[in-house]
N, C-alpha and C. Protein backbone atom coordinates (compact mmCIF):
# COMPACT_ATOMS: atom_id res chain seq x y z
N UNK A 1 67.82 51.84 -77.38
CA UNK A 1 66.56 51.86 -76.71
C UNK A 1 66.24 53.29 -76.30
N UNK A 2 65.24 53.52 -76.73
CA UNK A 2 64.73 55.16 -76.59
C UNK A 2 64.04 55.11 -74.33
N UNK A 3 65.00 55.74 -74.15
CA UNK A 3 64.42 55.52 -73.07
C UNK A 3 63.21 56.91 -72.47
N UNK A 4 63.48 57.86 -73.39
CA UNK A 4 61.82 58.91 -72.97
C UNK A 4 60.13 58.26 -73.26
N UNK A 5 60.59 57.31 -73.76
CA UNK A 5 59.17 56.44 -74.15
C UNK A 5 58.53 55.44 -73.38
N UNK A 6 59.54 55.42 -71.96
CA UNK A 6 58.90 54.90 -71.32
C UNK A 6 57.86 55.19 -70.10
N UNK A 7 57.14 54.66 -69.66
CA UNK A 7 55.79 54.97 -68.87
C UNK A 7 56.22 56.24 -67.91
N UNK A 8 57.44 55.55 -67.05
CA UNK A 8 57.84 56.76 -66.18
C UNK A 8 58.40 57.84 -66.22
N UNK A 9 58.80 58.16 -67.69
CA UNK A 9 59.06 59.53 -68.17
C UNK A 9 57.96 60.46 -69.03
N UNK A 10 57.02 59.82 -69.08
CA UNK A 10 55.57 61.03 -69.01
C UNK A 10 54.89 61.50 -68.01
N UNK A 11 54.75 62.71 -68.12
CA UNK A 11 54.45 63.67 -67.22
C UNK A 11 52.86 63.89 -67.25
N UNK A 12 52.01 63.62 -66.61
CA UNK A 12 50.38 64.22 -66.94
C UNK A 12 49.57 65.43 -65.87
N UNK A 13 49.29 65.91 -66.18
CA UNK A 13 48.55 67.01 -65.39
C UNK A 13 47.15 66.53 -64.66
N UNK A 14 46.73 65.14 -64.38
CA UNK A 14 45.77 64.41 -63.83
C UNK A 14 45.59 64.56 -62.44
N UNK A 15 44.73 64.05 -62.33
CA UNK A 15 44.22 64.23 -60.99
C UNK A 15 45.43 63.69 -59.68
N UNK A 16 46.29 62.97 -59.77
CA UNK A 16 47.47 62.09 -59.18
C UNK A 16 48.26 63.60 -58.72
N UNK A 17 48.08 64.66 -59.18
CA UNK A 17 49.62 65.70 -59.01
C UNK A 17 48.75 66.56 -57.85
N UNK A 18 49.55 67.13 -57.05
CA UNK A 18 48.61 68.35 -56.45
C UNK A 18 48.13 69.38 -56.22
N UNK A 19 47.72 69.62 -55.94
CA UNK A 19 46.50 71.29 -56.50
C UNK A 19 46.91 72.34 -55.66
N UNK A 20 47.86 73.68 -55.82
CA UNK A 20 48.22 74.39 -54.45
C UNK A 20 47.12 74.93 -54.67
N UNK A 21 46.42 75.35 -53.12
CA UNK A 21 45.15 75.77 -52.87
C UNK A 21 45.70 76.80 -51.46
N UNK A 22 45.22 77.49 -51.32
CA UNK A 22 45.32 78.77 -50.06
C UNK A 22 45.19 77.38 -48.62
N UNK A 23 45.50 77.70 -47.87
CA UNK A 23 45.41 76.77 -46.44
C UNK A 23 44.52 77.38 -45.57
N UNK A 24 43.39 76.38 -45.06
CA UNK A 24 42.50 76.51 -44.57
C UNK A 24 42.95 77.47 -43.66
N UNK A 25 41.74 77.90 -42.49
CA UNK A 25 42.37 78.39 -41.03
C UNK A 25 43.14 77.51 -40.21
N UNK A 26 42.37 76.12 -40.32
CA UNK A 26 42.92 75.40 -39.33
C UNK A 26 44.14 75.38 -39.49
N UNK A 27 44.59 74.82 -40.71
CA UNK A 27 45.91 74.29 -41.48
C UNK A 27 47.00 75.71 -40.96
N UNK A 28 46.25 77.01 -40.88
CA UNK A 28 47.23 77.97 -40.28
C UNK A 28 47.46 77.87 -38.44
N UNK A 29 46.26 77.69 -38.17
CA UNK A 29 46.25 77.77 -36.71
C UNK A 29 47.52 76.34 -36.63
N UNK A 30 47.29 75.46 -37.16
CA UNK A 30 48.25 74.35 -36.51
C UNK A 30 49.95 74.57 -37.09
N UNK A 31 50.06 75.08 -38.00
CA UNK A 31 51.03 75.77 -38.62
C UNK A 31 51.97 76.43 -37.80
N UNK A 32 50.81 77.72 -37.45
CA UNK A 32 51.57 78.43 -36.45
C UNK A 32 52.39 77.93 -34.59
N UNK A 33 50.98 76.82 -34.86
CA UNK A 33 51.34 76.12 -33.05
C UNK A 33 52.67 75.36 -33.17
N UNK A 34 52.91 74.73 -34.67
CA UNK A 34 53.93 74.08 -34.90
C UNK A 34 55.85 74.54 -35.15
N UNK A 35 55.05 75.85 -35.18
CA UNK A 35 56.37 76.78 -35.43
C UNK A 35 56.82 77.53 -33.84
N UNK A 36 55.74 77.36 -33.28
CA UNK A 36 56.21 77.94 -31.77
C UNK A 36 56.61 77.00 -31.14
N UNK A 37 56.29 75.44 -31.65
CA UNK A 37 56.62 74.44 -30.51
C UNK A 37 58.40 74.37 -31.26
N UNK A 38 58.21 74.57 -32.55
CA UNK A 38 60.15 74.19 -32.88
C UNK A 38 60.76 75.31 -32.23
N UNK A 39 60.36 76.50 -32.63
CA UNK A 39 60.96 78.10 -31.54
C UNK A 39 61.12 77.66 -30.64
N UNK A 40 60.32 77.18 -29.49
CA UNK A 40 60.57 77.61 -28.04
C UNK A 40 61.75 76.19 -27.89
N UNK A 41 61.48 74.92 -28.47
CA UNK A 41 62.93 73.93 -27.98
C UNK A 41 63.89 74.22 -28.43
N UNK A 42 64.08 75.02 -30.07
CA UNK A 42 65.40 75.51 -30.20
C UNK A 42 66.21 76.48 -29.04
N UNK A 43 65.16 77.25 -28.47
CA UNK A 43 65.05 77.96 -27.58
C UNK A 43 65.99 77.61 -26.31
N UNK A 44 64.85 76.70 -26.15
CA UNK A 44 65.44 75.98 -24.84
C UNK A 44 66.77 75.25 -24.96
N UNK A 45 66.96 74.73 -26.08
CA UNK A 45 68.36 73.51 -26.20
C UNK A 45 69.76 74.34 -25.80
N UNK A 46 69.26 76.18 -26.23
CA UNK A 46 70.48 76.82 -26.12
C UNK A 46 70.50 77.63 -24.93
N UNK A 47 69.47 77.58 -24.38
CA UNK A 47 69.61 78.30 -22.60
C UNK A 47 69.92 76.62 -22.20
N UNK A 48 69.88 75.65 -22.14
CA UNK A 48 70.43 74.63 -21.42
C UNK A 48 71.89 74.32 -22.36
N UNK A 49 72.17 74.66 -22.84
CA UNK A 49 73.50 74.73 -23.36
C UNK A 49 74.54 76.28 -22.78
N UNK A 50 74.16 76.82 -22.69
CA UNK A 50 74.29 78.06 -22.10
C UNK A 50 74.75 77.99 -20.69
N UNK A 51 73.56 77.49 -19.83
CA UNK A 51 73.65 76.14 -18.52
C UNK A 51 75.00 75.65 -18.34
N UNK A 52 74.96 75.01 -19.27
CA UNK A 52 75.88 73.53 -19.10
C UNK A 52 77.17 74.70 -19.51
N UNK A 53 77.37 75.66 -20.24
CA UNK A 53 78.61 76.03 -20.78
C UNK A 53 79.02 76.81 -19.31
N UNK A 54 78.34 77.52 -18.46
CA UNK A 54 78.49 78.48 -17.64
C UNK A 54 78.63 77.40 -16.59
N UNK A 55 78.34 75.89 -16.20
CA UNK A 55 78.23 75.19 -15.31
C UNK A 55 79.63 74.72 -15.53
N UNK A 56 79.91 74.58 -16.41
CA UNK A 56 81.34 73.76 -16.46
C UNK A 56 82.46 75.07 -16.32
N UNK A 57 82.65 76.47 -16.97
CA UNK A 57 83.42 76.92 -16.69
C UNK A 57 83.38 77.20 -14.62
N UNK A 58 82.59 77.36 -14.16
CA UNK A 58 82.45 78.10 -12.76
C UNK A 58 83.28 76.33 -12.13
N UNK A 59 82.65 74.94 -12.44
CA UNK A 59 83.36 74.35 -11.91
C UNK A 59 85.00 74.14 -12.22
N UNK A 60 85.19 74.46 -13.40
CA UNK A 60 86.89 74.69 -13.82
C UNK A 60 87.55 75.32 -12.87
N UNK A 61 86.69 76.92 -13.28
CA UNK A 61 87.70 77.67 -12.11
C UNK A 61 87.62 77.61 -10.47
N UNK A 62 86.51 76.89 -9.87
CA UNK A 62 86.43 76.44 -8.78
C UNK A 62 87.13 75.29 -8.54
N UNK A 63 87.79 74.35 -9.22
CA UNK A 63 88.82 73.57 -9.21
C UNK A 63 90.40 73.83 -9.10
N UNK A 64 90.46 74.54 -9.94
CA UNK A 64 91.76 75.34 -10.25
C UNK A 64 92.11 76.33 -9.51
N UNK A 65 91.29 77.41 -8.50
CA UNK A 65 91.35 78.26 -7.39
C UNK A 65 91.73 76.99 -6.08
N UNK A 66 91.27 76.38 -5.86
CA UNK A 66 91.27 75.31 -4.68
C UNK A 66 92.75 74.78 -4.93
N UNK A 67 93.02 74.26 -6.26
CA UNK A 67 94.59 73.67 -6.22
C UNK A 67 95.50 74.73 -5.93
N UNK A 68 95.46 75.79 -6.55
CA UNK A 68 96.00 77.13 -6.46
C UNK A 68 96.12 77.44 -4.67
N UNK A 69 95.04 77.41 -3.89
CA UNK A 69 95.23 77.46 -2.43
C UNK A 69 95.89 76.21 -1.98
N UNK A 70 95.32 75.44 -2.30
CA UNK A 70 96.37 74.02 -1.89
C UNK A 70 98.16 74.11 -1.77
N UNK A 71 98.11 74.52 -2.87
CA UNK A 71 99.89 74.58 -3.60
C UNK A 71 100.73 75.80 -2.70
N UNK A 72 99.97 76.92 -2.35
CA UNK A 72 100.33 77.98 -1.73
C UNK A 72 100.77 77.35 0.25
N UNK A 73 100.06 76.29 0.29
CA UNK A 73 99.60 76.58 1.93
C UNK A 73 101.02 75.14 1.99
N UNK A 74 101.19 74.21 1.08
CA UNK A 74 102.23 73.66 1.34
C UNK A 74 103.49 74.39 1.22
N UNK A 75 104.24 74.00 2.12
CA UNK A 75 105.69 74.44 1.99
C UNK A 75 106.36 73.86 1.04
C-alpha cells in the first residue's frame, strides 16, 4: 500500500496555511505588555525566592546560636 497517496500526505499552498504578514501595532503593543508581564513575575518568583532563601538561613543560624548559648550556660 503506497502510503504518500494518501489525502494527508499532500501538501497545498491554499488558503488553509498561513500568511506571515508584518504585525500590526497593536499585535506589538500587546506583545510587548506580554513580555513585561512574564519579566517582571520571573522577576519576582526570584526576589521571593531570594526571601525565602535568606529567611530560612537567618532562622537556622538563629536556632543554632540559641542552642549554642543554651549548652554553654548548663553545667
Amino acid at each position: 500500500m503506497d502510503t504518500y497517496s494518501q489525502d494527508s500526505a499532500h501538501r497545498t499552498n491554499g488558503p488553509t496555511h498561513a500568511v506571515l504578514r508584518a504585525p500590526t501595532r497593536e499585535e506589538k503593543v500587546t506583545h510587548r505588555r506580554w513580555a513585561r508581564a512574564v519579566l517582571a513575575f520571573y522577576c519576582s518568583l526570584l526576589v521571593l525566592g531570594g526571601i525565602a532563601v535568606q529567611a530560612s538561613r537567618s532562622s537556622v543560624n538563629s536556632n543554632d546560636t540559641v542552642a549554642r548559648a543554651f549548652m554553654r550556660e548548663v553545667p
